[in-house]
Protein backbone atom coordinates (compact mmCIF):
# COMPACT_ATOMS: atom_id res chain seq x y z
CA UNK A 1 0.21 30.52 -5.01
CA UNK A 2 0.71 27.32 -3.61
CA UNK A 3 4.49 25.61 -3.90
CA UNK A 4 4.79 21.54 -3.42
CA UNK A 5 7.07 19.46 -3.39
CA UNK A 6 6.80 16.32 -6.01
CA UNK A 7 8.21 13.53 -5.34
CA UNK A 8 8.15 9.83 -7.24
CA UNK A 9 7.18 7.33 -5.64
CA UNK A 10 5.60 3.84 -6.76
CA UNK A 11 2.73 1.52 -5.31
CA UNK A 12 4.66 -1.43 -5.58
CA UNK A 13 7.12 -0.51 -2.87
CA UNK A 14 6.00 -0.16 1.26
CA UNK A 15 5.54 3.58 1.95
CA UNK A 16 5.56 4.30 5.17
CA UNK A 17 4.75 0.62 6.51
CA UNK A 18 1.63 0.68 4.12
CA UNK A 19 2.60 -2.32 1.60
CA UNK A 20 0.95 -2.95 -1.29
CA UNK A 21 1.17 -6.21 -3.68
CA UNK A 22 1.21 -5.09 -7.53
CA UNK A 23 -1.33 -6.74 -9.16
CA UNK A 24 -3.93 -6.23 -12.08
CA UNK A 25 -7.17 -4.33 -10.22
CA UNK A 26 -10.69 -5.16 -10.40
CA UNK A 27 -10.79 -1.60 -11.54
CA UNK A 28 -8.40 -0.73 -14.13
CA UNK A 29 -7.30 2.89 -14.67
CA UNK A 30 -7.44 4.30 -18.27
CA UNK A 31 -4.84 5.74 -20.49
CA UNK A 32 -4.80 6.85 -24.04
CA UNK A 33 -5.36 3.36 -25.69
CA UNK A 34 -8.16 2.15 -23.29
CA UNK A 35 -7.67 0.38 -19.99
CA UNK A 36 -4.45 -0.37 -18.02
CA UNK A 37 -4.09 -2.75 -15.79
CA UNK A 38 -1.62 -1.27 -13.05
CA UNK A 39 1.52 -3.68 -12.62
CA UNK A 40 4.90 -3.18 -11.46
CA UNK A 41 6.11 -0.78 -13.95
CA UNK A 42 3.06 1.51 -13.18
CA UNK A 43 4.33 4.62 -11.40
CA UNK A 44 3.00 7.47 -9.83
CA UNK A 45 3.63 10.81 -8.49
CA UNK A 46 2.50 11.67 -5.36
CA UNK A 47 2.94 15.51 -4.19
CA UNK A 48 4.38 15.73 -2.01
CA UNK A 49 4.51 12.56 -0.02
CA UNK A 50 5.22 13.86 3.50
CA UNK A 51 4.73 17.16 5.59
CA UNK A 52 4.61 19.03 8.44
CA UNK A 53 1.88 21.33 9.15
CA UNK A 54 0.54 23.82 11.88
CA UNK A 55 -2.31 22.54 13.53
CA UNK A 56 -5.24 24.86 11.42
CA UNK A 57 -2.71 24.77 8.39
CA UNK A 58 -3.27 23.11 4.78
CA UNK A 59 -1.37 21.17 2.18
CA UNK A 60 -3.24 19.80 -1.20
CA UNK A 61 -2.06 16.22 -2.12
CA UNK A 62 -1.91 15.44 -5.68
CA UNK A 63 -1.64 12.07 -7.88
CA UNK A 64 -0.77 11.13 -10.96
CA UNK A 65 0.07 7.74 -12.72
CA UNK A 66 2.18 6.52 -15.76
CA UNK A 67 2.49 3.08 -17.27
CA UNK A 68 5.95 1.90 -18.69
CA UNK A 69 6.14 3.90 -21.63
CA UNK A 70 5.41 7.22 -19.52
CA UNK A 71 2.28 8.08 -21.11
CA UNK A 72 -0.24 9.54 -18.54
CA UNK A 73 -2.78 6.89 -17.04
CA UNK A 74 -6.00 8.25 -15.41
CA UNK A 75 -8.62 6.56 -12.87
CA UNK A 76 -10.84 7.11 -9.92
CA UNK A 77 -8.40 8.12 -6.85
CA UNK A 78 -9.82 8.04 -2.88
CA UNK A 79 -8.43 9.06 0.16
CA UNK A 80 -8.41 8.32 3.70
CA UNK A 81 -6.32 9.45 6.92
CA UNK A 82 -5.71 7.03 9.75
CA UNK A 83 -6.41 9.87 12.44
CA UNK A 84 -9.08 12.37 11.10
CA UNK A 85 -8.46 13.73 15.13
CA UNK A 86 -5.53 15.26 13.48
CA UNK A 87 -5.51 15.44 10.01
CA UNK A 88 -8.44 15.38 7.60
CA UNK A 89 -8.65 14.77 4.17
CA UNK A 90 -11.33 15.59 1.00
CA UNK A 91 -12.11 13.52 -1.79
CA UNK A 92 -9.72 15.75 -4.11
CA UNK A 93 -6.41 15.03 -1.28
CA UNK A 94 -6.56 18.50 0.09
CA UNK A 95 -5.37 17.92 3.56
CA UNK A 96 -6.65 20.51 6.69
CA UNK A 97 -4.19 19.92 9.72
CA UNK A 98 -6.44 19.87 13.24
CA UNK A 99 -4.52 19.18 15.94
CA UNK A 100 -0.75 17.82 17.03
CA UNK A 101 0.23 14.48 16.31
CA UNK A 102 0.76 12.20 13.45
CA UNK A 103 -1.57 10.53 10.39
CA UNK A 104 -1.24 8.84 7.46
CA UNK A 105 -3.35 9.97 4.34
CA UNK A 106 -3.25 7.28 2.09
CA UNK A 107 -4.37 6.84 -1.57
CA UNK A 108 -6.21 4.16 -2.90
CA UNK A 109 -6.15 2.80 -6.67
CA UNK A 110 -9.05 0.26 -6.89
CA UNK A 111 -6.69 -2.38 -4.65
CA UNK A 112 -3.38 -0.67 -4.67
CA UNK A 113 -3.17 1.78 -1.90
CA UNK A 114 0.25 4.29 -1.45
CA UNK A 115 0.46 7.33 1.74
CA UNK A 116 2.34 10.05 2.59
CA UNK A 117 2.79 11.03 6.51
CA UNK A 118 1.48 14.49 8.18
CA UNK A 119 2.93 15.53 10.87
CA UNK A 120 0.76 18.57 12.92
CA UNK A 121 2.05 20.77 15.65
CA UNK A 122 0.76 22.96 18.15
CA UNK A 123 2.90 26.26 16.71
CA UNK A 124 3.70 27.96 13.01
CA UNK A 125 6.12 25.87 11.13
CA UNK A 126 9.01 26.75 8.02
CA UNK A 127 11.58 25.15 6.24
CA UNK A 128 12.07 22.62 3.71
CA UNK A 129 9.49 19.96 5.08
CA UNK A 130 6.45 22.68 5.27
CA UNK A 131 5.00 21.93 1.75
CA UNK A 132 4.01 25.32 1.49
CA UNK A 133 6.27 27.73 2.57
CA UNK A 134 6.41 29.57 5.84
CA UNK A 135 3.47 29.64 7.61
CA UNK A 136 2.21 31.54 10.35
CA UNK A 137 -0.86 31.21 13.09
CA UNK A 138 -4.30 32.32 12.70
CA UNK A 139 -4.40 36.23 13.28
CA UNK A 140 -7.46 36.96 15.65
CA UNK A 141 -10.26 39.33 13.80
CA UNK A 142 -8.86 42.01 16.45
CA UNK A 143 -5.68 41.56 15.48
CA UNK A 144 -5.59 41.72 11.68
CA UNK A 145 -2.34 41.46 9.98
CA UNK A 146 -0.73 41.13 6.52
CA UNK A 147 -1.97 38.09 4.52
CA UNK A 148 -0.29 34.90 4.46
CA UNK A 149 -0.72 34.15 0.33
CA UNK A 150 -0.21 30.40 -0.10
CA UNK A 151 0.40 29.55 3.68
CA UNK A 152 -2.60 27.80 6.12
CA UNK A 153 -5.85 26.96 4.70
CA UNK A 154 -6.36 29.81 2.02
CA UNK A 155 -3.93 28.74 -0.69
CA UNK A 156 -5.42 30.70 -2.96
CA UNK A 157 -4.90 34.40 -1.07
CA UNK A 158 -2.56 37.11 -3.38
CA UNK A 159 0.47 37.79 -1.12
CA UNK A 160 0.30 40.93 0.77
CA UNK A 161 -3.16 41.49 1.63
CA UNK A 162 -4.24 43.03 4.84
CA UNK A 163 -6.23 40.20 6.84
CA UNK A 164 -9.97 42.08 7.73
CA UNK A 165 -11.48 39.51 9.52
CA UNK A 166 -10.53 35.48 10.18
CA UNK A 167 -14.70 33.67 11.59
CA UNK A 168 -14.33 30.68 12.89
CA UNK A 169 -17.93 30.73 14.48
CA UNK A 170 -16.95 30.59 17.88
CA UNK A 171 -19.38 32.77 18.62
CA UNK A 172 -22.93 34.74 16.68
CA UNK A 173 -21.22 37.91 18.55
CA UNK A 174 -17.36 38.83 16.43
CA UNK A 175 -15.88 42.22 15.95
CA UNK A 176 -17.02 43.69 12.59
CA UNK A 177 -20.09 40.69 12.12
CA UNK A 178 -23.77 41.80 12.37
CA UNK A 179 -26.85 39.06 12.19
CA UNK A 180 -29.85 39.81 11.35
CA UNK A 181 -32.43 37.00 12.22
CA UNK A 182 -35.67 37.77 12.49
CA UNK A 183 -37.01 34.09 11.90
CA UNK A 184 -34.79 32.04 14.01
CA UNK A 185 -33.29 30.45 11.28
CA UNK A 186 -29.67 31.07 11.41
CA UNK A 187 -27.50 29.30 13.99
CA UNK A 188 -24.59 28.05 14.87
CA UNK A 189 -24.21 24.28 14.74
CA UNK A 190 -22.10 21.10 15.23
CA UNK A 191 -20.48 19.61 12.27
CA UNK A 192 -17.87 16.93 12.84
CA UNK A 193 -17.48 16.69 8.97
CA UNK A 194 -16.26 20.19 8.12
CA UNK A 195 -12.48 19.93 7.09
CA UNK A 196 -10.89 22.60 9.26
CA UNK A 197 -11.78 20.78 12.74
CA UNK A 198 -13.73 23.44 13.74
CA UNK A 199 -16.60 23.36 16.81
CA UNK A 200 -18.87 24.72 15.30
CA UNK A 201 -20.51 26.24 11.52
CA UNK A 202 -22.96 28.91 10.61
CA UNK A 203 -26.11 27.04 9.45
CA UNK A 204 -29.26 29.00 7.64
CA UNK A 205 -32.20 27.15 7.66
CA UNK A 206 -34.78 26.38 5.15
CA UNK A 207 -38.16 25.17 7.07
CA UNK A 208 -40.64 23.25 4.69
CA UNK A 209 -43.07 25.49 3.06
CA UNK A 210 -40.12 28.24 3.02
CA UNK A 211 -41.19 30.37 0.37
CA UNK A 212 -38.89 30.60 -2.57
CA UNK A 213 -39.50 34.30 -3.07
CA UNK A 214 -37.12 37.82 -2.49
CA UNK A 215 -35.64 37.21 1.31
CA UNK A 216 -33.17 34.26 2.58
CA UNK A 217 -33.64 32.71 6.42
CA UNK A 218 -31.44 35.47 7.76
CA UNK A 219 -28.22 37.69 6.81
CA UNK A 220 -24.88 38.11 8.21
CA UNK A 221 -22.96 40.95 7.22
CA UNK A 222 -19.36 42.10 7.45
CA UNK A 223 -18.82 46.16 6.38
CA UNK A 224 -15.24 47.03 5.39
CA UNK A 225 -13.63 48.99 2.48
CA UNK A 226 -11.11 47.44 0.14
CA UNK A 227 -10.61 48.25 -3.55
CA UNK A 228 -9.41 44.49 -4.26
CA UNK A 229 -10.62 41.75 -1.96
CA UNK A 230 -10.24 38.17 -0.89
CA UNK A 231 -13.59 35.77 0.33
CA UNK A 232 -12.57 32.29 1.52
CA UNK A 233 -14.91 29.91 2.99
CA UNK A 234 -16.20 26.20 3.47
CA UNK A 235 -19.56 25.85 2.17
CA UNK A 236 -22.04 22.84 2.14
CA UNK A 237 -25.56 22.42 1.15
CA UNK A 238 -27.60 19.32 3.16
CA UNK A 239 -27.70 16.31 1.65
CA UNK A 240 -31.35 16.27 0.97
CA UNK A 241 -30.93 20.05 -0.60
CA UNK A 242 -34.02 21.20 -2.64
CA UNK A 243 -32.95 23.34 -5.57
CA UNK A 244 -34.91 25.85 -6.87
CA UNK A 245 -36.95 25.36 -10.23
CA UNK A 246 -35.16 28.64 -11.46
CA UNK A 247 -31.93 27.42 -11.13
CA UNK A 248 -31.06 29.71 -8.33
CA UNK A 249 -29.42 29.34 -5.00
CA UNK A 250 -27.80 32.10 -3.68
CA UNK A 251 -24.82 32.23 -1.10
CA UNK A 252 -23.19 35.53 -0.69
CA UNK A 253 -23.25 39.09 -1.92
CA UNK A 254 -20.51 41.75 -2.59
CA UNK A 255 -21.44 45.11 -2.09
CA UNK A 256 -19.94 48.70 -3.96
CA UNK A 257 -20.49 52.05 -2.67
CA UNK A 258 -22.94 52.45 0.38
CA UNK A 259 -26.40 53.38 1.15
CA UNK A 260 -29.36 53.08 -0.96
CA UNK A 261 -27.00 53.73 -3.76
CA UNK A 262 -24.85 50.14 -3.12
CA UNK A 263 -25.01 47.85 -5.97
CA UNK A 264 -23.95 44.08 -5.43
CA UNK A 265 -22.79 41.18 -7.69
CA UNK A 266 -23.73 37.91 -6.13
CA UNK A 267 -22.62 34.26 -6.09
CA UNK A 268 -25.15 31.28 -6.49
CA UNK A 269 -25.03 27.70 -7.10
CA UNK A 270 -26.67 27.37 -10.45
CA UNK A 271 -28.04 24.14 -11.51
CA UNK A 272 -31.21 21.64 -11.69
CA UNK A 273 -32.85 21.07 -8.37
CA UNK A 274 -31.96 17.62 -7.64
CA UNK A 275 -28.32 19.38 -8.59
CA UNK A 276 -24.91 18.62 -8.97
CA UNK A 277 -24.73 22.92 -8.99
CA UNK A 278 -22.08 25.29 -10.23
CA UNK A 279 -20.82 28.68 -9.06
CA UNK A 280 -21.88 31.35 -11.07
CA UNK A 281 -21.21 35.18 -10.31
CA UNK A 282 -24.39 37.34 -11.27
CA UNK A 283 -23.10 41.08 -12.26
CA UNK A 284 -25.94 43.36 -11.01
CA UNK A 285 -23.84 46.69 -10.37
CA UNK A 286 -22.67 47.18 -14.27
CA UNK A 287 -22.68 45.22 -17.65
CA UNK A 288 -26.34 44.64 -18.07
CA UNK A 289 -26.51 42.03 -15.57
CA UNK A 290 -23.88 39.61 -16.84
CA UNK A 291 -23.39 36.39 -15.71
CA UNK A 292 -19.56 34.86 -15.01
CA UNK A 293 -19.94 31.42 -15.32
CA UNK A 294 -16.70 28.70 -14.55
CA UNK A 295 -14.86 29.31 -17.44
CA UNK A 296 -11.45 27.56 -16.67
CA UNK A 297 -12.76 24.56 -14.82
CA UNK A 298 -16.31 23.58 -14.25
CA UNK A 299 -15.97 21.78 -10.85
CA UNK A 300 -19.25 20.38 -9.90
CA UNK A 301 -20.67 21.04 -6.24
CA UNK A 302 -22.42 18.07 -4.85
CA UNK A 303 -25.01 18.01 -1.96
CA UNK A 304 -24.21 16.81 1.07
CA UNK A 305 -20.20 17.36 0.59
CA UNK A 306 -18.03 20.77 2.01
CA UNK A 307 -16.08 22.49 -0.55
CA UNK A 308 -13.38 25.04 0.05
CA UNK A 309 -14.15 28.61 -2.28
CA UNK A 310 -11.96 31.22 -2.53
CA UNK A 311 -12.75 34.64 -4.51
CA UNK A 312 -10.85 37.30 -5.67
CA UNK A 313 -12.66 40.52 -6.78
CA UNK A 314 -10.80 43.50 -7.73
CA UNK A 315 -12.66 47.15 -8.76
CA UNK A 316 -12.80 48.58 -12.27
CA UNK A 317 -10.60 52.01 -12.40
CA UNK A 318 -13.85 53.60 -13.33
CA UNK A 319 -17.89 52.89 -13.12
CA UNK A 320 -18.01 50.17 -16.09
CA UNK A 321 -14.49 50.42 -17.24
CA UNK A 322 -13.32 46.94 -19.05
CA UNK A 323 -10.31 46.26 -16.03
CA UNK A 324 -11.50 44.85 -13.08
CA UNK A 325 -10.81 41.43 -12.00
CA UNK A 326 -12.83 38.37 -11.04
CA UNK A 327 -11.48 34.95 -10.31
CA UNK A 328 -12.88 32.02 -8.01
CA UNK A 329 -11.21 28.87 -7.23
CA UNK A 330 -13.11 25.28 -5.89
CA UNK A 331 -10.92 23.06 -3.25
CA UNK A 332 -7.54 24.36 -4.32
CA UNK A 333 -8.66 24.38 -8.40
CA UNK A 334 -9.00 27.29 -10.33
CA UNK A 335 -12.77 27.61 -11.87
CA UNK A 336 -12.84 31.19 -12.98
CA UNK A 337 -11.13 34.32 -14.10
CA UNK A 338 -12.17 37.44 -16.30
CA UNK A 339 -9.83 39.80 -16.28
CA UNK A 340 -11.94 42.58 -17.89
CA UNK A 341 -14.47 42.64 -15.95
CA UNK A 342 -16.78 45.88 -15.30
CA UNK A 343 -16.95 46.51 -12.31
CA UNK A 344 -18.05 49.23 -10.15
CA UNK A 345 -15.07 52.02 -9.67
CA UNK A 346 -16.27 52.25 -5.87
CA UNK A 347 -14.32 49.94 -2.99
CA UNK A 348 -16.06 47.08 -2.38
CA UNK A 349 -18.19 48.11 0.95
CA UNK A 350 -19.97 45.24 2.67
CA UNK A 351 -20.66 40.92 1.99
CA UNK A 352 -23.59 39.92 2.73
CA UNK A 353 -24.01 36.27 3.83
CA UNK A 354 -27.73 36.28 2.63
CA UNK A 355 -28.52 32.84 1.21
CA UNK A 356 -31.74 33.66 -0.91
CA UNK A 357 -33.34 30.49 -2.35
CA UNK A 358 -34.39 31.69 -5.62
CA UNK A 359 -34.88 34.95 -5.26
CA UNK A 360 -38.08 34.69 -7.63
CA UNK A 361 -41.75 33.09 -7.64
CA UNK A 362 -43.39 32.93 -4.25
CA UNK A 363 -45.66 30.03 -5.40
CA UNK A 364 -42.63 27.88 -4.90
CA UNK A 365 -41.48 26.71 -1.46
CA UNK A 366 -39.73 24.10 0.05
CA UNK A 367 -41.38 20.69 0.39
CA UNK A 368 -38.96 19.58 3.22
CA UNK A 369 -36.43 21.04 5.80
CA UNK A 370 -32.91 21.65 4.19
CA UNK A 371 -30.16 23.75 5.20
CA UNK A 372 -27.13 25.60 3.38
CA UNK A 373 -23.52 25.94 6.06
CA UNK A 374 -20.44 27.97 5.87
CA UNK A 375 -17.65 27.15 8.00
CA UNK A 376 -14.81 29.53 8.76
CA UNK A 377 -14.40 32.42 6.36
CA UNK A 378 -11.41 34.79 6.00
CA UNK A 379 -11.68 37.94 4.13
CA UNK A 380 -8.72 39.86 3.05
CA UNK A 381 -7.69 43.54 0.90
CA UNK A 382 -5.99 46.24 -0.19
């Protein structure tokens, strides 16, 4: 799992030629007896507050605040880097390196503002000022080699897994990929916002009057065999994203055994139409169709943003047997896990990128063009 360094810092001092004047903000934070005004006892713990990354790599910034006393003090955090060119930065702090050079991510605390540096280079990079360990580059999907746990962008990746494929959508045509588009919906397009840098995302599109019934715009499917696999991907709906009335919005499936005898559980984004959605796991192979819903943490997913998801799946010993394993984390936080899961006993045989809008009721369709992206996706097993 991921390893940081913490390190205490205030926002009354200059960090890293970024001054800041202590005074009481416009927008106070909150703490256990109401609001705080931050002044210049107000501390807070930034984690960690410099690094240096591979270009493609990943480090998750975290802050925290406490007043004099040291009890905890809570408000709304933003961030910002000072050369998205080579770093970029989410609304949570997770950091995606892009290319060489230097940036400054900085915090902001209604007016008090505090940064920590990033330094990117061109190769892998190790030793006490890589935040998360050793790190290595980007395997090639004909090249797959043992998988780097909490190194580069996929914090969230058990230690030891065999890299199956790494998609950056370079291309429609990558070893082990199939697409399947018979209504010219899926595509590969420009997105400057995604956080990895990349050229380029995997875009299914949803045409007004798309009918909200059994089939998605297209599918893209990886086949493999793996008793316990990793998914991790960048995912974004369009801002203007039309829910369906069911609640239903589909992403991915994960496929056991083969041929007409394969039997899926599927991930949607579950919510109102207007949204915010959450991730829920639908169990269609075993269990009477149960639904894993986010259980540790329920992150919301908002239109119009890119979140980072990871999965981990791993198979029951037998058909139904109480001891297989699901987990999902949302931009570096853990959402979900169910250790007793029943799954299949079969190795988990093909994911489907198949993003079905509902899935039910053909008398619903869409009343204006929207879209669902991925960006790059790694999967992983044993």
């Amino acid at each position: 799992m991921r390893a940081r360094l913490p390190v205490l810092i205030s926002f009354c001092a200059s960090v890293l030629a970024i001054s800041a004047a202590c005074s009481d903000s416009a927008n106070p934070i909150t703490g256990p007896d109401g609001p705080v005004a931050l002044n210049p006892s107000t501390s807070v713990v930034v984690s960690p507050n410099q690094a240096t990354l591979a270009a493609g790599s990943h480090v998750a910034l975290k802050v925290t605040s406490a007043d004099s006393s040291g009890k905890p003090v809570t408000g709304s955090v933003t961030w910002s880097s000072s050369d998205t060119t080579v770093a970029k930065v989410s609304g949570n702090g997770d950091v995606v390196a892009v290319a060489p050079g230097q940036a400054v991510i900085t915090a902001h605390v209604g007016d008090i503002r505090a940064a920590a540096t990033v330094q990117v280079s061109a190769t892998s990079v190790s030793g006490p000022n890589s935040p998360n360990g050793p790190t290595t580059s980007t395997p090639t999907p004909s090249s797959p080699t043992a998988g780097n746990g909490a190194s580069g962008l996929w914090t969230d990746e058990p230690s030891g897994f065999r890299i199956l494929t790494d998609q950056r959508w370079n291309s429609m045509a990558s070893p082990g990929w199939e697409v399947y588009d018979t209504h010219n919906h899926v595509s590969l397009v420009s997105d400057p916002s995604v956080p990895t840098g990349a050229s380029q995302v995997l875009q299914f599109a949803y045409p007004r009057g798309f009918s909200g019934g059994g089939y998605g715009p297209g599918l893209v499917r990886y086949a493999m065999s793996a008793g316990e696999i990793y998914l991790g991907f960048y995912w974004k709906l369009s801002p203007n994203w039309q829910g369906h009335t069911v609640g239903v919005n589909k992403m991915l499936y994960f496929f056991q055994r083969q041929g007409e005898n394969r039997e899926a559980v599927f991930l949607v984004a579950h919510g109102a139409p207007s949204g915010p959605f959450h991730l829920q796991i639908s169990n269609e192979a075993s269990d009477n169709g149960r639904w894993w819903t986010q259980n540790v943490n329920d992150v919301p997913l908002v239109p119009g943003q890119w979140y980072k998801i990871e999965l981990h799946l791993k198979k029951s010993s037998a058909d139904g047997a109480p001891d297989g394993l699901v987990e999902w984390w949302v931009d570096g936080q853990l959402a979900a896990r169910y250790t007793s899961a029943k799954l299949r006993g079969a190795n988990f045989s093909e994911i489907h990128i198949d993003p079905v809008w509902g899935g039910v009721d053909n008398s619903i369709s869409k009343t204006h063009d929207d879209y669902q992206r991925f960006g790059s996706i790694r999967i992983s097993g044993r």
